[in-house]
C-alpha atoms as a PDB file:
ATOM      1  CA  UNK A   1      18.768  -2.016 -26.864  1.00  0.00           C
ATOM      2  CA  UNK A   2      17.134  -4.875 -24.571  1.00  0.00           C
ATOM      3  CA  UNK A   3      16.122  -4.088 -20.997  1.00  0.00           C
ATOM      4  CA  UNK A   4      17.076  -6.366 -18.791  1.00  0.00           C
ATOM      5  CA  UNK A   5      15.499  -7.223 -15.352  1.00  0.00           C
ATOM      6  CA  UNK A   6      18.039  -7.254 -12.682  1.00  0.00           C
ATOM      7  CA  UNK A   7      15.925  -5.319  -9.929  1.00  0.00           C
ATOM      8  CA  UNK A   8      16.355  -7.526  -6.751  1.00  0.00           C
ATOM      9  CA  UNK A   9      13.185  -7.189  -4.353  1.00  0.00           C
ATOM     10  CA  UNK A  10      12.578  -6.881  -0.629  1.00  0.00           C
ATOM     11  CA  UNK A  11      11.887  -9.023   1.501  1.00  0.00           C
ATOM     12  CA  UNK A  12       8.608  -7.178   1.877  1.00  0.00           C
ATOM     13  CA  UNK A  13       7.797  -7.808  -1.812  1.00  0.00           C
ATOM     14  CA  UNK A  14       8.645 -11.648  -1.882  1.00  0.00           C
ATOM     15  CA  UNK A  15       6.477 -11.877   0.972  1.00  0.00           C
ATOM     16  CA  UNK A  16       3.895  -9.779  -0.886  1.00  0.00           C
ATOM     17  CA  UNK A  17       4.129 -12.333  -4.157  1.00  0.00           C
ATOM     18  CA  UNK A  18       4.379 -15.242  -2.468  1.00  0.00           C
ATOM     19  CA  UNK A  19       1.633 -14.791  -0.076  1.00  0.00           C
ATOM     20  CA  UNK A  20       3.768 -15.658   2.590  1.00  0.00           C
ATOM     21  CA  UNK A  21       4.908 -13.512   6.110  1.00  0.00           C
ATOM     22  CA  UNK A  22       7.746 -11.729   6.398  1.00  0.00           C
ATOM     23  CA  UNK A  23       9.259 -13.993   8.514  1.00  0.00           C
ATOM     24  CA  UNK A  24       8.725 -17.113   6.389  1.00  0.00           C
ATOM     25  CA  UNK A  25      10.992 -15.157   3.769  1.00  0.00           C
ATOM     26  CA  UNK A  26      13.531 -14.859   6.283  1.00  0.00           C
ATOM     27  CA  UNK A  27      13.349 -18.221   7.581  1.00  0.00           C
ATOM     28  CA  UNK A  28      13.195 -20.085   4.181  1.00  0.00           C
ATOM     29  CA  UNK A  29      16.452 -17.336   3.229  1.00  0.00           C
ATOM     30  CA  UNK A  30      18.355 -18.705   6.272  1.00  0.00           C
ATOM     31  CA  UNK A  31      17.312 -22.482   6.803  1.00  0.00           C
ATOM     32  CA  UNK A  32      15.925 -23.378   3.021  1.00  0.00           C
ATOM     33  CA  UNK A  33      18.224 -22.186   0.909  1.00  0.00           C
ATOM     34  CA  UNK A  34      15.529 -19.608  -0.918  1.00  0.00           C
ATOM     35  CA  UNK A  35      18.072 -17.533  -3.158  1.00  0.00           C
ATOM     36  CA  UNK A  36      18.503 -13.982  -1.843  1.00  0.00           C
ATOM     37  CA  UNK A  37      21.712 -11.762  -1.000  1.00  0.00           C
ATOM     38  CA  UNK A  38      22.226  -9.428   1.469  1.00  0.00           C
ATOM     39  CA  UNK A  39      22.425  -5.558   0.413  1.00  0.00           C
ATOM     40  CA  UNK A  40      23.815  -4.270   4.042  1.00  0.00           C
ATOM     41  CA  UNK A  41      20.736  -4.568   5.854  1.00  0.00           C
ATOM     42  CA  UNK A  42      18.237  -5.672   3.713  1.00  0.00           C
ATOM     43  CA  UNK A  43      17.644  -9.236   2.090  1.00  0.00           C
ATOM     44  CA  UNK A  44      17.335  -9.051  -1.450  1.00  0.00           C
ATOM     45  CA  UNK A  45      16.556 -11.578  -4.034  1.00  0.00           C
ATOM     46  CA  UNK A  46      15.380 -11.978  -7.894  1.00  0.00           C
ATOM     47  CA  UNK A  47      12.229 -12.629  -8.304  1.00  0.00           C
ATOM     48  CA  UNK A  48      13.085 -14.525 -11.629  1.00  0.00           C
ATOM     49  CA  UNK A  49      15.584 -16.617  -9.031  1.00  0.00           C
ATOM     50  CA  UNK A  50      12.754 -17.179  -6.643  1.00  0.00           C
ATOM     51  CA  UNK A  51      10.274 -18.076  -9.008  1.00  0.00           C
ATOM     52  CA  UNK A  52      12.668 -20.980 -10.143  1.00  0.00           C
ATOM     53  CA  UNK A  53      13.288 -22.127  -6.182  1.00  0.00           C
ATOM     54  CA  UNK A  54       9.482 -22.355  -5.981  1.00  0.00           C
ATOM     55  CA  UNK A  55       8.968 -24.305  -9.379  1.00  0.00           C
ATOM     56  CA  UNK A  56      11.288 -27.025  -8.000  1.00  0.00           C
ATOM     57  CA  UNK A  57       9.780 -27.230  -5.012  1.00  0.00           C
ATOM     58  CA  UNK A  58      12.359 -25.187  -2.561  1.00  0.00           C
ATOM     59  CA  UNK A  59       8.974 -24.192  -0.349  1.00  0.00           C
ATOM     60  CA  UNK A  60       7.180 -27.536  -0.585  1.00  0.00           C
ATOM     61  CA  UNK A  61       9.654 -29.000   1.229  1.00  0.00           C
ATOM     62  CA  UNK A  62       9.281 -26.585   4.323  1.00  0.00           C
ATOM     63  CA  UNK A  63       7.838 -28.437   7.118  1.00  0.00           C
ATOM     64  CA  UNK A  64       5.254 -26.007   9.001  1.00  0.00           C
ATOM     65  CA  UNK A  65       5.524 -24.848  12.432  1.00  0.00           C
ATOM     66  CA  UNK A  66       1.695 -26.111  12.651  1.00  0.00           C
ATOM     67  CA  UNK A  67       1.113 -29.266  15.435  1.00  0.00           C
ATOM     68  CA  UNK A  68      -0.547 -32.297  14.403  1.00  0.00           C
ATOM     69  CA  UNK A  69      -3.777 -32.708  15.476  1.00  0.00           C
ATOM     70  CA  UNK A  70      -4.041 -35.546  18.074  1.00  0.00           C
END
């Protein structure tokens, strides 16, 4: 019989495989449209799912909260 992979992650170990913070994850989740669903509490997501959101560039497209320099 084939395992499947349907283990949904924190949003402690997106951060951790993106390389991202904590609250990136949660603001890309609310404002970017990075897939995740909410488990009560807790944000969860596939990492399969985000993997795809990255490849198409759902991150690139996140403007920084970074000021220009002048």
């Amino acid at each position: 019989m084939a395992e499947t992979n349907d283990r949904r992650l924190s949003a402690d170990e997106i951060c951790r495989h993106l390389g991202v913070s904590k609250d990136t994850v949660y603001k890309w989740i609310d404002k970017h449209g990075m897939p995740a669903h909410r488990m009560g509490r807790l944000w969860k997501s596939k990492k399969e799912q985000v993997d795809a959101w990255v490849e198409v560039g759902g991150a690139a497209s996140v403007i920084t909260d970074e000021k220009p320099d002048k």
